[in-house]
Protein backbone atom coordinates (compact mmCIF):
# COMPACT_ATOMS: atom_id res chain seq x y z
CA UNK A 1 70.78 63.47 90.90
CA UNK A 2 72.03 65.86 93.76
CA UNK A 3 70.33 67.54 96.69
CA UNK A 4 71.69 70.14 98.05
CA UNK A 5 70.53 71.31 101.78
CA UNK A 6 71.96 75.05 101.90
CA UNK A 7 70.16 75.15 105.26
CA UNK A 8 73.16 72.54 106.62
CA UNK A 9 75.85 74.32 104.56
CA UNK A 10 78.90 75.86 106.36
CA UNK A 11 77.95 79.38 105.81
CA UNK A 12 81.74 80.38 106.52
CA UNK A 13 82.57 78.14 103.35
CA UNK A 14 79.63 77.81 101.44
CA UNK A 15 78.75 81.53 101.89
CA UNK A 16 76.90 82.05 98.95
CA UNK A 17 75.23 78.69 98.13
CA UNK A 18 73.86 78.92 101.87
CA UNK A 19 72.32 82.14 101.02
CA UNK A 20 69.89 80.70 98.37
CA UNK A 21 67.21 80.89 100.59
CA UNK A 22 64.62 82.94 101.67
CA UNK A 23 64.37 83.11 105.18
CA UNK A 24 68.00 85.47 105.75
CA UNK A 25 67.70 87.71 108.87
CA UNK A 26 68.86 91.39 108.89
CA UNK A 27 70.04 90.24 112.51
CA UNK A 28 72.77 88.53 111.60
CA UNK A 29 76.13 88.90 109.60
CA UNK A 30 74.80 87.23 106.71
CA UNK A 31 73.87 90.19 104.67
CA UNK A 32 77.27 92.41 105.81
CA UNK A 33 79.30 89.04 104.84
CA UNK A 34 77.46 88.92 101.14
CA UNK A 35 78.29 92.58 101.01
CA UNK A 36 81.92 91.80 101.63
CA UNK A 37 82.37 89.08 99.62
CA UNK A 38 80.22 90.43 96.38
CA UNK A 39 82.47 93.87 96.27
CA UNK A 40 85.68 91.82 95.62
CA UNK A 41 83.52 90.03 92.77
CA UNK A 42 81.76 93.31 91.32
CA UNK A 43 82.42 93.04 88.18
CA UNK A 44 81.27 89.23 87.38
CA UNK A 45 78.15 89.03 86.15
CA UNK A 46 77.50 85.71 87.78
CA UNK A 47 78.18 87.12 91.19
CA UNK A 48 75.61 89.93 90.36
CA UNK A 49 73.11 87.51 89.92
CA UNK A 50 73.48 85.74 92.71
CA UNK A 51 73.45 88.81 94.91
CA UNK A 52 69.86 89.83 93.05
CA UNK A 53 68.47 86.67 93.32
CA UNK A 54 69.51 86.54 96.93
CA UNK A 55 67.88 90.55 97.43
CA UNK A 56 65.04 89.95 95.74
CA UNK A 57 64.46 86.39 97.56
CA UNK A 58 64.78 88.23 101.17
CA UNK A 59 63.14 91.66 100.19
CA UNK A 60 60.73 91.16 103.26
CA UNK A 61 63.48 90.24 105.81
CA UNK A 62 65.70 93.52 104.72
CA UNK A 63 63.14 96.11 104.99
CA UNK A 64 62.55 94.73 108.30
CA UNK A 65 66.55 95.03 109.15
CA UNK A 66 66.12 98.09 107.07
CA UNK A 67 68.53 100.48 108.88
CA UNK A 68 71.40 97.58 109.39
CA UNK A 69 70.83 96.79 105.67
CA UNK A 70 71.15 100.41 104.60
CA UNK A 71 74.44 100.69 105.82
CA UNK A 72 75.49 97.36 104.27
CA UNK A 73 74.04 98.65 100.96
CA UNK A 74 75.64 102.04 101.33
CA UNK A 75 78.69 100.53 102.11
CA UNK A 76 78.44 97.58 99.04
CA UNK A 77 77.75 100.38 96.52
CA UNK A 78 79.76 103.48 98.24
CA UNK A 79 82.38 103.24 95.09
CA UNK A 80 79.45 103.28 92.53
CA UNK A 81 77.70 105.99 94.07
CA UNK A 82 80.58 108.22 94.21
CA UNK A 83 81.60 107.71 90.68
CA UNK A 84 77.50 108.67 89.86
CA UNK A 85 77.77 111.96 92.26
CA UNK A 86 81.23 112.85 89.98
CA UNK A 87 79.43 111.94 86.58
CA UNK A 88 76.71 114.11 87.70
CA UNK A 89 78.88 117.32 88.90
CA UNK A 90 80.33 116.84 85.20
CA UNK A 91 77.63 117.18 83.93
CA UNK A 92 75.86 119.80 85.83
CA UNK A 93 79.09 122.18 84.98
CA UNK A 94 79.10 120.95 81.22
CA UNK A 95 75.46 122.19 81.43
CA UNK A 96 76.42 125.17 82.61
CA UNK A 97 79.01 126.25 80.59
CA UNK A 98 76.71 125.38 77.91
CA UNK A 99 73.77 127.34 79.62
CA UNK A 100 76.31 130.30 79.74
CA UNK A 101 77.64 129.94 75.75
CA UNK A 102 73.28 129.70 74.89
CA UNK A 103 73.47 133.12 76.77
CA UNK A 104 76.11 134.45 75.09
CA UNK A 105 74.80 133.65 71.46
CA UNK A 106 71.46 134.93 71.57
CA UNK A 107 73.18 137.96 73.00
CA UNK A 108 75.11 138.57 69.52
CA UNK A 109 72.22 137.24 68.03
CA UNK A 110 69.94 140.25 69.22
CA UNK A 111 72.89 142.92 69.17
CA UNK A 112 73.27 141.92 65.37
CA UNK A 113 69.19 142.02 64.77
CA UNK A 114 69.60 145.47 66.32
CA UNK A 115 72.44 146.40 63.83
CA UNK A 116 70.54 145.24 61.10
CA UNK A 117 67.00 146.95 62.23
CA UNK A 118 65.39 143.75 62.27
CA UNK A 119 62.76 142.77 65.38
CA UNK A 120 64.08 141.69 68.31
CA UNK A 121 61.79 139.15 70.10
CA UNK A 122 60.77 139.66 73.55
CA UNK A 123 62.16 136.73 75.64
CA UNK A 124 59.40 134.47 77.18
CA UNK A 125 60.01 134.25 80.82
């Protein structure tokens, strides 16, 4: 059997192991340094786990160091939230040009119900 102490780990080498903890402060580098290290690792799922488990263990400590911490999270997830804000202008112009086409059709749809004398409905508004 094996005990580890993260509390007498080298943080500079044993960054992540001595993060397992829940006492972190928003005071020093220790968040900014997980940030860091976790964006070269995005993509493992292992390394996403660890940086959850190490959020969720210090929730307390970062809203306190909430202003420091937003900038570290802003700055961890600046990549992610710029690929949302493109998704989303997609898809607000794919919306629209579909908006626009809905437009169009009911357009034809009542000039033709003209043509052929039938009732044209009154458009709820």
């Amino acid at each position: 059997m094996q005990l580890l102490v993260t509390a007498q780990l080298s943080h500079r080498e044993n960054l992540w192991l001595s993060s397992l903890r829940t006492n972190l402060r928003a005071q020093d580098n220790t968040f900014k340094n997980l940030a860091q290290s976790y964006e070269a690792h995005s993509l493992s799922n292992k390394y996403k786990s660890a940086m959850d488990l190490i959020m969720r263990a210090n929730w307390t400590n970062m809203k306190e160091g909430k202003q420091q911490m937003c900038d570290a999270i802003r700055e961890l997830f600046a990549e992610e939230f710029e690929e949302y804000e493109q998704r989303m202008a997609q898809m607000e112009h794919s919306i629209t040009e579909k908006d626009q086409l809905l437009a169009e059709q009911r357009a034809e749809i009542t000039r033709l119900k003209k043509l052929l004398g039938q009732p044209v409905p009154v458009p709820f508004q």
